[in-house]
C-alpha atoms as a PDB file:
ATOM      1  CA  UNK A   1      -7.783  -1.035  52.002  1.00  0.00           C
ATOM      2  CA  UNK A   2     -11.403   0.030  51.776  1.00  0.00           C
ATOM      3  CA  UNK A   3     -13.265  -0.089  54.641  1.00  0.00           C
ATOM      4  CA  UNK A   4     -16.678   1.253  53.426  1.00  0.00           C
ATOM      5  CA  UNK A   5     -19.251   1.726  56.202  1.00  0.00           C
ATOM      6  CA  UNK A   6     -17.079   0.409  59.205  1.00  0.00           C
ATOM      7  CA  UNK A   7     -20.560  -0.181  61.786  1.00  0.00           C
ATOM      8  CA  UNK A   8     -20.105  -3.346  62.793  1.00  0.00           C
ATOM      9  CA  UNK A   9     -22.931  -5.681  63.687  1.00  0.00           C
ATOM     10  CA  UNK A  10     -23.487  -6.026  67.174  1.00  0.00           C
ATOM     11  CA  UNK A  11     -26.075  -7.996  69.156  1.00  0.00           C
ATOM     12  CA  UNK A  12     -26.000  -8.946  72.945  1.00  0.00           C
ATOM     13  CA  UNK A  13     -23.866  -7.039  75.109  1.00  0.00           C
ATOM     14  CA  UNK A  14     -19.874  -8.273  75.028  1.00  0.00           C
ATOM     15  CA  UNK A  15     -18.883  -7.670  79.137  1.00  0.00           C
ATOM     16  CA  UNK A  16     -15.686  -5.346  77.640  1.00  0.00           C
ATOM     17  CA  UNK A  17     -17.880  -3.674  74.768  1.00  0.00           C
ATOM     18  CA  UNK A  18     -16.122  -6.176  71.618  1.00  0.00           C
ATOM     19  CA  UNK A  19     -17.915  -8.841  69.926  1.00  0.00           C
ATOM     20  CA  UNK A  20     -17.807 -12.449  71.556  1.00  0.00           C
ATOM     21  CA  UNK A  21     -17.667 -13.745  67.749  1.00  0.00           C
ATOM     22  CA  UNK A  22     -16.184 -12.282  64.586  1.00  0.00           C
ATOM     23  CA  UNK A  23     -17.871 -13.320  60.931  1.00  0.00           C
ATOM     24  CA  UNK A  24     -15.385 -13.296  58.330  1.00  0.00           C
ATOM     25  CA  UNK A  25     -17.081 -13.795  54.591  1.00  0.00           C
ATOM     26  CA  UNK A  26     -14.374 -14.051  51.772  1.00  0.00           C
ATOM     27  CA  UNK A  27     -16.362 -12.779  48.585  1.00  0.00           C
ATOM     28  CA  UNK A  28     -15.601 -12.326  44.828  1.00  0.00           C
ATOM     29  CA  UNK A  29     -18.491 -11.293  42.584  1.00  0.00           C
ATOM     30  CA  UNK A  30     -20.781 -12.956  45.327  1.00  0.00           C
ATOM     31  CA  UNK A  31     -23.531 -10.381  45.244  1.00  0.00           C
ATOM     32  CA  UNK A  32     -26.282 -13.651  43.902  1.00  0.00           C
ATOM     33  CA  UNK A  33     -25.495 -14.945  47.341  1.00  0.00           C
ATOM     34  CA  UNK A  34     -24.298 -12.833  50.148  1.00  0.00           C
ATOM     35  CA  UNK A  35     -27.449 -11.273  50.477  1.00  0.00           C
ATOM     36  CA  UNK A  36     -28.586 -14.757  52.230  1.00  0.00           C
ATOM     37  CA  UNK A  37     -25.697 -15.326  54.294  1.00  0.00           C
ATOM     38  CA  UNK A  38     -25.731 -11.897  55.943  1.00  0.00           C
ATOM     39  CA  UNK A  39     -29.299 -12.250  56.573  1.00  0.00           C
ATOM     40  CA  UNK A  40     -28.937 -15.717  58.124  1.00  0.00           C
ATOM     41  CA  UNK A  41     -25.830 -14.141  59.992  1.00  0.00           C
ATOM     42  CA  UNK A  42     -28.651 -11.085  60.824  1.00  0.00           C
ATOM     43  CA  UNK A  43     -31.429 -13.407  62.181  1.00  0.00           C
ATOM     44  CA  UNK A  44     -29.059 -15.667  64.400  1.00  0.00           C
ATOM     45  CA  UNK A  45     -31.078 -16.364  67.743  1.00  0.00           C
ATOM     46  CA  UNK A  46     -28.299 -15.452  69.902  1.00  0.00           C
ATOM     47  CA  UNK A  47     -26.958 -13.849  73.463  1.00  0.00           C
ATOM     48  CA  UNK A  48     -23.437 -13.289  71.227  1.00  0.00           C
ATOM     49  CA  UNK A  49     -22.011 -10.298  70.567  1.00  0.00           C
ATOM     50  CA  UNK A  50     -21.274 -10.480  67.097  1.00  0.00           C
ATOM     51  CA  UNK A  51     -19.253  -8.668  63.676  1.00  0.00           C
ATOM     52  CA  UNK A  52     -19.638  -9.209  60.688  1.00  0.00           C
ATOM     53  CA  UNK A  53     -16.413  -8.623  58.226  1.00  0.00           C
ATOM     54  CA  UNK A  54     -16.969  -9.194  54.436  1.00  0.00           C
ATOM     55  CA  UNK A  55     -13.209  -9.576  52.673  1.00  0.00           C
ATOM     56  CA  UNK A  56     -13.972  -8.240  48.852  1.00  0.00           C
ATOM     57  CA  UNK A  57     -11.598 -10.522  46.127  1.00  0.00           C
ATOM     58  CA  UNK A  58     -11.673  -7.083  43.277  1.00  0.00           C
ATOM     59  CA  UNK A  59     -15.582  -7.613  42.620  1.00  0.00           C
ATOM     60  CA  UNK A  60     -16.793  -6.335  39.945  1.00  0.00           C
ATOM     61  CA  UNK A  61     -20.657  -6.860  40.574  1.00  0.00           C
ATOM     62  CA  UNK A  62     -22.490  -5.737  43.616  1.00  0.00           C
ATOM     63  CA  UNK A  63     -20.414  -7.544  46.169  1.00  0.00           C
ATOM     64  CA  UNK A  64     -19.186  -4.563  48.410  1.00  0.00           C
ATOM     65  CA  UNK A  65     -22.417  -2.546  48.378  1.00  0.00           C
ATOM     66  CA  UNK A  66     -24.535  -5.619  49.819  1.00  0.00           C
ATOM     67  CA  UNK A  67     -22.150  -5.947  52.721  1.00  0.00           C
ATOM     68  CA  UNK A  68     -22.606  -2.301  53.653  1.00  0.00           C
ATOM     69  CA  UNK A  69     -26.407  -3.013  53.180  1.00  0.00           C
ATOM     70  CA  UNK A  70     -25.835  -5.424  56.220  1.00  0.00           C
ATOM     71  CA  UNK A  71     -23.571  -3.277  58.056  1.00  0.00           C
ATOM     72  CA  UNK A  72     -20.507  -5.346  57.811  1.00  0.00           C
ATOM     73  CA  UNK A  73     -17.257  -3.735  57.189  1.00  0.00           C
ATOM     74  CA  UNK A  74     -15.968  -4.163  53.985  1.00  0.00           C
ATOM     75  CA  UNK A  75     -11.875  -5.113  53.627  1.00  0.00           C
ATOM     76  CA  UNK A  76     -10.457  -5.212  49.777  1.00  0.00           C
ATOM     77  CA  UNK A  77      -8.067  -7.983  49.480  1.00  0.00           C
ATOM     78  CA  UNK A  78      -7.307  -7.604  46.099  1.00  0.00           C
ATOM     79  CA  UNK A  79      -8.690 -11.145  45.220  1.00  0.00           C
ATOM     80  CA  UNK A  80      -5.194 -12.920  45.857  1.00  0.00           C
ATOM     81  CA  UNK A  81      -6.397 -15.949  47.194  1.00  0.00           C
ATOM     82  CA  UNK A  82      -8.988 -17.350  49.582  1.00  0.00           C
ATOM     83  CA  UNK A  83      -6.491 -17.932  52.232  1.00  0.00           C
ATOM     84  CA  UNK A  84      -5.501 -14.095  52.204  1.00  0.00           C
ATOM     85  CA  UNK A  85      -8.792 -13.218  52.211  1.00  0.00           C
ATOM     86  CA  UNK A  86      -9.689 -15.247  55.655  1.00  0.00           C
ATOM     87  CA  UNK A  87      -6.311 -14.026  57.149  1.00  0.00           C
ATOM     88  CA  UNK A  88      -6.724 -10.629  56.365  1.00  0.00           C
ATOM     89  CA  UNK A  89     -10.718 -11.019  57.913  1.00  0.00           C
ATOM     90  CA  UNK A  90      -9.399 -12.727  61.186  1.00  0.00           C
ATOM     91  CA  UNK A  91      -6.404 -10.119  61.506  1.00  0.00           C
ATOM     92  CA  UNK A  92      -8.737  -6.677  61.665  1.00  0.00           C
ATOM     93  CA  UNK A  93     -11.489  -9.139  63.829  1.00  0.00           C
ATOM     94  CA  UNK A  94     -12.075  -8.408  67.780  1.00  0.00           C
ATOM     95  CA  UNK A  95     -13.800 -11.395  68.309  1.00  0.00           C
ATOM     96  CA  UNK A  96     -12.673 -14.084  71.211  1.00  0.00           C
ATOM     97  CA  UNK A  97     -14.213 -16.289  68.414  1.00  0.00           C
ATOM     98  CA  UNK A  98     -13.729 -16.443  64.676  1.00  0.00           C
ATOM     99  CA  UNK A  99     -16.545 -18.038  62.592  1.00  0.00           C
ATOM    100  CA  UNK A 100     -15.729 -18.427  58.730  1.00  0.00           C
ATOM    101  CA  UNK A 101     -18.022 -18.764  56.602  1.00  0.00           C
ATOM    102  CA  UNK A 102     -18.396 -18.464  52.685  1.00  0.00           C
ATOM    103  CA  UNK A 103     -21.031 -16.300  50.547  1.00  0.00           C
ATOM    104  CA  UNK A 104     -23.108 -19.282  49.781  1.00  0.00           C
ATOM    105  CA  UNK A 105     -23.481 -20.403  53.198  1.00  0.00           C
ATOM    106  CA  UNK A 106     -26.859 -19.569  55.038  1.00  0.00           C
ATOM    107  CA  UNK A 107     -26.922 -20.172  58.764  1.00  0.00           C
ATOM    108  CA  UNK A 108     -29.777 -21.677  60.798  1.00  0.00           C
ATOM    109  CA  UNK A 109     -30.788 -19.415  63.444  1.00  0.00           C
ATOM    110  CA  UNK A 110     -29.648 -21.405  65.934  1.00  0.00           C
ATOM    111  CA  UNK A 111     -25.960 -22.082  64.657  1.00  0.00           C
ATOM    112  CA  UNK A 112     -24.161 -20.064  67.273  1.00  0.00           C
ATOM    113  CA  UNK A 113     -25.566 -21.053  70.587  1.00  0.00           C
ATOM    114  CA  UNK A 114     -25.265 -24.544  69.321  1.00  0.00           C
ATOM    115  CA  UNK A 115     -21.998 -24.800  67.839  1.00  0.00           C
ATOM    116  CA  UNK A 116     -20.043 -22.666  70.766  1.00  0.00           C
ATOM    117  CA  UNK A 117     -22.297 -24.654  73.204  1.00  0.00           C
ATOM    118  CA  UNK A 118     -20.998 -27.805  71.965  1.00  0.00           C
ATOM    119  CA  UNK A 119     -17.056 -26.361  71.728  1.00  0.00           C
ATOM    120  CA  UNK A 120     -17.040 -25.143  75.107  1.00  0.00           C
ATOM    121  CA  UNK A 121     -18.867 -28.205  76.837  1.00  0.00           C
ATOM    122  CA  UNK A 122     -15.997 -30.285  75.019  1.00  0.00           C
ATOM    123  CA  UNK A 123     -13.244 -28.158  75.641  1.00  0.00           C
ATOM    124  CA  UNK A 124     -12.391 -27.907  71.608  1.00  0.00           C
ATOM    125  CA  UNK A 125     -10.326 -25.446  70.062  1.00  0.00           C
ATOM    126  CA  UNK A 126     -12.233 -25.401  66.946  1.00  0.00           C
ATOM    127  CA  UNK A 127     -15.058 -27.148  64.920  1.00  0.00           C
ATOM    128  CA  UNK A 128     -17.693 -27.386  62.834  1.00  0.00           C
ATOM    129  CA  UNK A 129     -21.321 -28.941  62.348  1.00  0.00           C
ATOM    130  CA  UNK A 130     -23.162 -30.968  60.146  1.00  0.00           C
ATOM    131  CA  UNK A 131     -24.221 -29.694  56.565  1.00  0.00           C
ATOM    132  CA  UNK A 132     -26.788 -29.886  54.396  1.00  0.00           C
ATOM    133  CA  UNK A 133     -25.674 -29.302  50.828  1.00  0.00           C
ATOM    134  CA  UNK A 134     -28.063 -27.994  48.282  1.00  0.00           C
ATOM    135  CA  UNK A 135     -28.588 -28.929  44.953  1.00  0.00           C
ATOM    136  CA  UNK A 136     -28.427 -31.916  42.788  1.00  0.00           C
ATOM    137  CA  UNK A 137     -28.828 -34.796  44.105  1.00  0.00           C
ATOM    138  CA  UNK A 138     -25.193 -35.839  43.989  1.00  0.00           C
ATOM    139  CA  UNK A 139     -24.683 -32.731  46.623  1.00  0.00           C
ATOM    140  CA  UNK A 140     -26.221 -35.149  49.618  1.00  0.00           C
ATOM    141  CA  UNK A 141     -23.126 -37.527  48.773  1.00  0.00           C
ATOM    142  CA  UNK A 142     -20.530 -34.385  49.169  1.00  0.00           C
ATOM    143  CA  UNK A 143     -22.641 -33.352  52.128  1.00  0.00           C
ATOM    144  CA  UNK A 144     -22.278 -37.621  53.709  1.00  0.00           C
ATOM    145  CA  UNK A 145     -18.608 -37.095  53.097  1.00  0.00           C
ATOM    146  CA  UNK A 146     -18.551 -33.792  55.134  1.00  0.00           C
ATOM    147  CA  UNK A 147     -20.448 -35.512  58.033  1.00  0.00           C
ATOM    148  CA  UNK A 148     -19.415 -38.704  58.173  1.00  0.00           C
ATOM    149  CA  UNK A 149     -16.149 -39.051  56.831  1.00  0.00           C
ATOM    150  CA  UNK A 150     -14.069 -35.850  57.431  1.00  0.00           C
ATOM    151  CA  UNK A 151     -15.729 -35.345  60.993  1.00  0.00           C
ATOM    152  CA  UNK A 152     -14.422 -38.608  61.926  1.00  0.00           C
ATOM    153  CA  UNK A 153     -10.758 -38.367  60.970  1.00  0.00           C
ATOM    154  CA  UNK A 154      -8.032 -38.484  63.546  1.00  0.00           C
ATOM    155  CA  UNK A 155      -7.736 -34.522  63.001  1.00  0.00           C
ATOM    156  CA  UNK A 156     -11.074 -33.368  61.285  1.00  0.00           C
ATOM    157  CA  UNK A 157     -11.085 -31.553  58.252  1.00  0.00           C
ATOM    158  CA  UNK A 158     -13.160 -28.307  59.150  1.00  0.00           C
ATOM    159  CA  UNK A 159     -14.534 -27.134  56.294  1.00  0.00           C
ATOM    160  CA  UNK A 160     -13.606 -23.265  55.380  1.00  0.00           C
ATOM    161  CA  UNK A 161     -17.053 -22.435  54.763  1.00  0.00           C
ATOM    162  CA  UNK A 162     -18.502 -23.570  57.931  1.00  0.00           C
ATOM    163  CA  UNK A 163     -15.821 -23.215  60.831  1.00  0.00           C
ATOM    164  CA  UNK A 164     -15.161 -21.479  64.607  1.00  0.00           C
ATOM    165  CA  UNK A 165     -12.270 -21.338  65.747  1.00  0.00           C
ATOM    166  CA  UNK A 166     -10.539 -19.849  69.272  1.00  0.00           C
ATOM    167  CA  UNK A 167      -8.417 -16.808  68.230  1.00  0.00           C
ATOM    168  CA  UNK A 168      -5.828 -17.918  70.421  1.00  0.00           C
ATOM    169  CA  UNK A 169      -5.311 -21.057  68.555  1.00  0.00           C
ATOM    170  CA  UNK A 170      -5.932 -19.522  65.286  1.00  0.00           C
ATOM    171  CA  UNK A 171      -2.515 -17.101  66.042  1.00  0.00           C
ATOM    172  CA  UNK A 172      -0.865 -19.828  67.007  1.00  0.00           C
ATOM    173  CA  UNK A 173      -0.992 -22.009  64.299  1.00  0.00           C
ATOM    174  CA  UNK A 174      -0.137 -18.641  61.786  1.00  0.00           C
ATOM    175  CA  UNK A 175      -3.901 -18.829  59.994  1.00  0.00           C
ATOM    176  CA  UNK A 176      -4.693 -20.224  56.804  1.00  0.00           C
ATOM    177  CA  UNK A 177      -1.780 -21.626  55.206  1.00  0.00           C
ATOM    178  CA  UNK A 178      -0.904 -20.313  51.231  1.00  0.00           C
ATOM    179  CA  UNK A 179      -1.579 -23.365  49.567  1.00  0.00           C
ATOM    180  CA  UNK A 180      -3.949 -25.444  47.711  1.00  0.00           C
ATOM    181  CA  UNK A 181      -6.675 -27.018  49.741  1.00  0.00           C
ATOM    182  CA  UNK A 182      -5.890 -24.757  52.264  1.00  0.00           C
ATOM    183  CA  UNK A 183      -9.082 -25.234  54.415  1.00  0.00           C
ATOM    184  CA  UNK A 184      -7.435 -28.889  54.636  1.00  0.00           C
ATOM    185  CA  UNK A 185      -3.954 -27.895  55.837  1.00  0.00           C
ATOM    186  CA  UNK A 186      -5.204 -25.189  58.386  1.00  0.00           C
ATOM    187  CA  UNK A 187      -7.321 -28.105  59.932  1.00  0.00           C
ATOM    188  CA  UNK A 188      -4.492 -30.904  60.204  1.00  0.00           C
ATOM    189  CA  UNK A 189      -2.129 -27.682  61.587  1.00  0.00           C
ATOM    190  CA  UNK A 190      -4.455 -26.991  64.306  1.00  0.00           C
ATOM    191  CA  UNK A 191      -5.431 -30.628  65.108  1.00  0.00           C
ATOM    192  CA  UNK A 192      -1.761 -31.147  65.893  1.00  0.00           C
ATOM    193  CA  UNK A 193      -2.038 -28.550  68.523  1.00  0.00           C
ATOM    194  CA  UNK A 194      -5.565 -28.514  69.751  1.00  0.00           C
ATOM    195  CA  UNK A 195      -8.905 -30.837  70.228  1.00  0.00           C
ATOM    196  CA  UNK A 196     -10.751 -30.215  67.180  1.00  0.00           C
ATOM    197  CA  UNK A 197     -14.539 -31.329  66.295  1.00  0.00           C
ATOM    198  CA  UNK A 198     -18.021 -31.682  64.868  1.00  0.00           C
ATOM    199  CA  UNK A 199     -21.144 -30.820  66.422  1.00  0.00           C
ATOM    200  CA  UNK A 200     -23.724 -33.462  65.337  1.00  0.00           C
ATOM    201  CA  UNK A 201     -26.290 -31.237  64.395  1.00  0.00           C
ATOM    202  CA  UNK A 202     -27.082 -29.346  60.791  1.00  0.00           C
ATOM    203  CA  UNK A 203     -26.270 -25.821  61.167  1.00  0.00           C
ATOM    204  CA  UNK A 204     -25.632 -24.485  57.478  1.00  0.00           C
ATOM    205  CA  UNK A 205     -26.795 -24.809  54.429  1.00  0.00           C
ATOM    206  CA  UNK A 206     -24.362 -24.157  51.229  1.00  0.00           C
ATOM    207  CA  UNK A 207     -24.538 -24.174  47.454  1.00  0.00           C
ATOM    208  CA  UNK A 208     -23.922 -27.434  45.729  1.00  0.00           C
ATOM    209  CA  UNK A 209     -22.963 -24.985  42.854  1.00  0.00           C
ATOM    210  CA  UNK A 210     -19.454 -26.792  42.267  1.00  0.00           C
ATOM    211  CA  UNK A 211     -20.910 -30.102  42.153  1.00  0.00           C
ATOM    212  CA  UNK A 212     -23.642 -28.907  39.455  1.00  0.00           C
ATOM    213  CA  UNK A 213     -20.744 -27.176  37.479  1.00  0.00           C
ATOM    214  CA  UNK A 214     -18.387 -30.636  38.144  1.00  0.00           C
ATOM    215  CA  UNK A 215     -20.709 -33.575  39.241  1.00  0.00           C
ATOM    216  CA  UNK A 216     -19.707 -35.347  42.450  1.00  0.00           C
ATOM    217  CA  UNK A 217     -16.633 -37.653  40.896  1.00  0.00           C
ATOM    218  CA  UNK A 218     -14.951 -33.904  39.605  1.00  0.00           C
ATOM    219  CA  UNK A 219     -15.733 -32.547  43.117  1.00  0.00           C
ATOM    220  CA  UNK A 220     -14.053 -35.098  44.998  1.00  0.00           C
ATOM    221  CA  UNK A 221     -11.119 -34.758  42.168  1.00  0.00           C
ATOM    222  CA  UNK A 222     -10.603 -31.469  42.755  1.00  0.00           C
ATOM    223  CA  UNK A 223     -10.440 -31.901  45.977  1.00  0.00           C
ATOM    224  CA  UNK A 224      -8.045 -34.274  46.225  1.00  0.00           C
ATOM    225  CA  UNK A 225      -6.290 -32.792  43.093  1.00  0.00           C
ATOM    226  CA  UNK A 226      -5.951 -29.904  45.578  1.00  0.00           C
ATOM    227  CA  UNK A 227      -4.299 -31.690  48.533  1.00  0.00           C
ATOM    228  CA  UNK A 228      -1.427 -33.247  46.371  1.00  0.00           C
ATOM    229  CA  UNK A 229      -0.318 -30.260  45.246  1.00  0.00           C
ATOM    230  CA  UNK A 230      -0.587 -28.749  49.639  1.00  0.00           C
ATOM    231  CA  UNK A 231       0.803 -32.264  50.588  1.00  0.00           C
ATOM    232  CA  UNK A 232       3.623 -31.135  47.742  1.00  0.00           C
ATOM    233  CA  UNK A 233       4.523 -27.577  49.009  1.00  0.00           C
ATOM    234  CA  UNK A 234       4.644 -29.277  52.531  1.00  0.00           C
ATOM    235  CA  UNK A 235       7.957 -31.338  51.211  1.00  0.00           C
END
C-alpha cells in the first residue's frame, strides 16, 4: 500500500482535530479527469473539515501524481474492483461523513453545505442530489432517470459517484458489496436499515462518457445487465 504524500486536505476546524467529511475517489488511468474533481473538491464553499483519499486501480498514466498535486493521500488497490476500491477508501477515512465520488465527477461549490444540510434536517442516513450529466444529448435522459426515477424508489438507488453516507451506517451494513452493480446493492442494503434520500438540488456534474461510448439504450442495458447478475449472487 502506497501512501504517497499522506497531507490530507483540511479546511474548517473539526472540534477533535479529524475531518467532518472524508472524499474517497476510486481512480484507474483517470489522470484526463481527476484534475477537475479535486479542484471542485478544493474550491467547495464550506465550514467542513474535509480529506481527500484518492484509491489508485494499478494506473499506468498520471493518476497517482495528480492526487498528490491536490494533497490527497494516495491508497493502491491493485485495481480489483470498484467496490474494493471504495471499501478500502472508507476503511483508512476519519471522517464522521463519507462522500464518494468518481474521477469524472466535478462538484459545485456549494455541494457540501447543501447536501449534509438537507441529510441532517431530514434525519437520513445517506443520500444524494440531483445531477447534471454531460455530454450527448442522450446523457439528459440518464441524468432524468437519476433524478426522477431512482430518487423516488421505495429505497433510492444512490449513485456511487455522487453519494454521503454516515460512517456508522456505512459499518453496519459491511460497505460496498462484491458484486455487479454494486452501487445498486449497497443502496437497497442500507435502505433496509436506514432513511435514505435525494436532495432536490444539482450538485455534480459527471461525464456522459459511457453513454457516448454505448448510447443511452446500451447504458440502461448495462445497467440492468449488471443487476441480474447482483440480484443472481444474492440467491
Amino acid at each position: 500500500m502506497d501512501e504517497g504524500d499522506t497531507t490530507r486536505v483540511n479546511r474548517g476546524d473539526g472540534s477533535d482535530g479529524r475531518p467532518d467529511v472524508s472524499f474517497v475517489i476510486p481512480a484507474r488511468n483517470e489522470a484526463d479527469y481527476l484534475r477537475g474533481a479535486l479542484a471542485s473538491i478544493a474550491g467547495l464553499d464550506t465550514a467542513y473539515a474535509i480529506e481527500v483519499i484518492v484509491v489508485d486501480g494499478d494506473s499506468s498514466d498520471a493518476t497517482p501524481a495528480i492526487a498528490r498535486e491536490y494533497g490527497a493521500t494516495v491508497l493502491d488497490e491493485g485495481g480489483r474492483s470498484i467496490a474494493a476500491a471504495r471499501n478500502l477508501g472508507a476503511a483508512r477515512a476519519d471522517g464522521e461523513w463519507l462522500a464518494f465520488v468518481d474521477a469524472d465527477t466535478e462538484l459545485r461549490a456549494d455541494y457540501l453545505t447543501e447536501l449534509l444540510g438537507y441529510l441532517e434536517a431530514n434525519g437520513l442516513a445517506a443520500g444524494s442530489s440531483y445531477c447534471r450529466i454531460t455530454g450527448p444529448r442522450r446523457a439528459t435522459l440518464m441524468a432524468a432517470t437519476i433524478n426522477y426515477v431512482f430518487s423516488r424508489l421505495e429505497r433510492p438507488i444512490l449513485p456511487g459517484f455522487n453519494c454521503v453516507v454516515h460512517r456508522r451506517a456505512f459499518d453496519d451494513v459491511g460497505g460496498f458489496p462484491e458484486v455487479p452493480n454494486e452501487d445498486t446493492a449497497f443502496s437497497r442494503l442500507l435502505g433496509r436499515r436506514y432513511p435514505t434520500g435525494y436532495c432536490p438540488a444539482v450538485l455534480v456534474e459527471s461525464s456522459g462518457r459511457r453513454i457516448a461510448d454505448c448510447g443511452l439504450t446500451g447504458t440502461l442495458w448495462h445497467y440492468a445487465r449488471l443487476d441480474v447478475g447482483r440480484l443472481r449472487a444474492d440467491y
